[in-house]
C-alpha atoms as a PDB file:
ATOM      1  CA  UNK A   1     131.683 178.529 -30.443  1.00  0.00           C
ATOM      2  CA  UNK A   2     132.383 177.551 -34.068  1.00  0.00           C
ATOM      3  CA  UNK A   3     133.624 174.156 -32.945  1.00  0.00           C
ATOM      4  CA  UNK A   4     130.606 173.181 -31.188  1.00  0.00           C
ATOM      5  CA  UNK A   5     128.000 174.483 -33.509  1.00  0.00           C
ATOM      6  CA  UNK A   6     130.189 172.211 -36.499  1.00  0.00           C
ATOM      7  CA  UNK A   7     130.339 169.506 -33.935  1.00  0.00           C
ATOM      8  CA  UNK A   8     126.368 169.689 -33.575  1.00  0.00           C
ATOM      9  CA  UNK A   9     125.786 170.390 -37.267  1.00  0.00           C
ATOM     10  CA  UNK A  10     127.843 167.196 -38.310  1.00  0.00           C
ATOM     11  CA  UNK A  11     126.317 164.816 -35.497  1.00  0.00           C
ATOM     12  CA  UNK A  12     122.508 166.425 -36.925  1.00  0.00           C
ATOM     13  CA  UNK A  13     123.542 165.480 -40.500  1.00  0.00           C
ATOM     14  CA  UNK A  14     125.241 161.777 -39.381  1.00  0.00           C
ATOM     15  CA  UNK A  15     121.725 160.871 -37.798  1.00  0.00           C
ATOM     16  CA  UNK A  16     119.704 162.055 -40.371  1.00  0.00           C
ATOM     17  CA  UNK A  17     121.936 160.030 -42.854  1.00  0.00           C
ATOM     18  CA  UNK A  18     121.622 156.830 -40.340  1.00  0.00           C
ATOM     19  CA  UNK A  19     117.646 157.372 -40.748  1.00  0.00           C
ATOM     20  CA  UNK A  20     117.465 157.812 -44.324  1.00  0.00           C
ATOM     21  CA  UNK A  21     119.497 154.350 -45.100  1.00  0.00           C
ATOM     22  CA  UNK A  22     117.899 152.678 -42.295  1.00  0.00           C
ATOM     23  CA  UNK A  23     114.494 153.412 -43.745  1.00  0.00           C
ATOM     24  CA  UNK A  24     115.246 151.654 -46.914  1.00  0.00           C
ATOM     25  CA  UNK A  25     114.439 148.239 -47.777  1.00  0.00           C
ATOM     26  CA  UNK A  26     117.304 145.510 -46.730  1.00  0.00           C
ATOM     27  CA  UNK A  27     119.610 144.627 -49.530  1.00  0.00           C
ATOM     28  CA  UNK A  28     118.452 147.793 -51.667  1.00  0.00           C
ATOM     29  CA  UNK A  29     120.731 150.102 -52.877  1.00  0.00           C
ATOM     30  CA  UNK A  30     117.463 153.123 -52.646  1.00  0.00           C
ATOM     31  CA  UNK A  31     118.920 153.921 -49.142  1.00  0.00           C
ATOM     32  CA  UNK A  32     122.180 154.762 -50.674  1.00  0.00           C
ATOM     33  CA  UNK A  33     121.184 156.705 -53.489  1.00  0.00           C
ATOM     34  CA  UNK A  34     119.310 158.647 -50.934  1.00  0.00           C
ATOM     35  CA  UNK A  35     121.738 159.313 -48.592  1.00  0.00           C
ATOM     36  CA  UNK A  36     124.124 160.292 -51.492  1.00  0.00           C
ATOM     37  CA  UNK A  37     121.485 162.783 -52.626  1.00  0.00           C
ATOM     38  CA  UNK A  38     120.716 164.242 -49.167  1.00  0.00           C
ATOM     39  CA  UNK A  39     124.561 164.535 -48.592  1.00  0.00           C
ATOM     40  CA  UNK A  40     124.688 166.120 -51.982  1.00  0.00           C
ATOM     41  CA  UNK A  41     121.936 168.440 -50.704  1.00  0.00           C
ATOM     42  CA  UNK A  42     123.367 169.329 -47.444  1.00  0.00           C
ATOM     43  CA  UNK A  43     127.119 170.091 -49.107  1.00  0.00           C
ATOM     44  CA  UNK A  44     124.975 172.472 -51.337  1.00  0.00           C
ATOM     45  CA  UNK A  45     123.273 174.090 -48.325  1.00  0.00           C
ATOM     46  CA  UNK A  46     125.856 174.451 -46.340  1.00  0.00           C
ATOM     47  CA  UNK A  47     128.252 176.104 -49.324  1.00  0.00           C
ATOM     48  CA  UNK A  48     125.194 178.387 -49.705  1.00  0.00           C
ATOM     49  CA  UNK A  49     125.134 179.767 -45.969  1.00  0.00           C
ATOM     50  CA  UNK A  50     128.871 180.138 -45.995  1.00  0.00           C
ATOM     51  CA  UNK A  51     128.724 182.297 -48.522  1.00  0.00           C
ATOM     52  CA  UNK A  52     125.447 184.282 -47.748  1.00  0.00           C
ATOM     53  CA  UNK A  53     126.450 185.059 -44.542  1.00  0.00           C
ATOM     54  CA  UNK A  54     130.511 186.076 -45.256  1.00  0.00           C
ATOM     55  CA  UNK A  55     131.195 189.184 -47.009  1.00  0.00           C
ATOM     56  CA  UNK A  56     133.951 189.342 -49.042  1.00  0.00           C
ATOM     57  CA  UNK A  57     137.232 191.014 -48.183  1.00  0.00           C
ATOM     58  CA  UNK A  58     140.397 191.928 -49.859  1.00  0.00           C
END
């Protein structure tokens, strides 16, 4: 189950970073400083959740 919900997460995030360069203007380098900042976002979300939802064990 962890496989396909990574699998789903990382094909979500792919499009969304397709749609955020896309929607820049041609020969810009906005779209790219976007994406970097979403990714950036997103790496920082999903660090978050991983360790919200994992309890620590020793």
């Amino acid at each position: 189950m962890l496989t396909k919900a990574r699998q789903v997460g990382s094909a979500a995030v792919v499009a969304i970073l397709v749609t955020v360069l896309a929607s820049a203007p041609s020969g810009s380098l906005v779209g790219y400083h976007r994406g970097f900042l979403f990714m950036a976002i997103a790496c920082f979300a999903a660090t978050i959740t991983v360790v919200a939802t994992n309890p620590r064990t020793r």
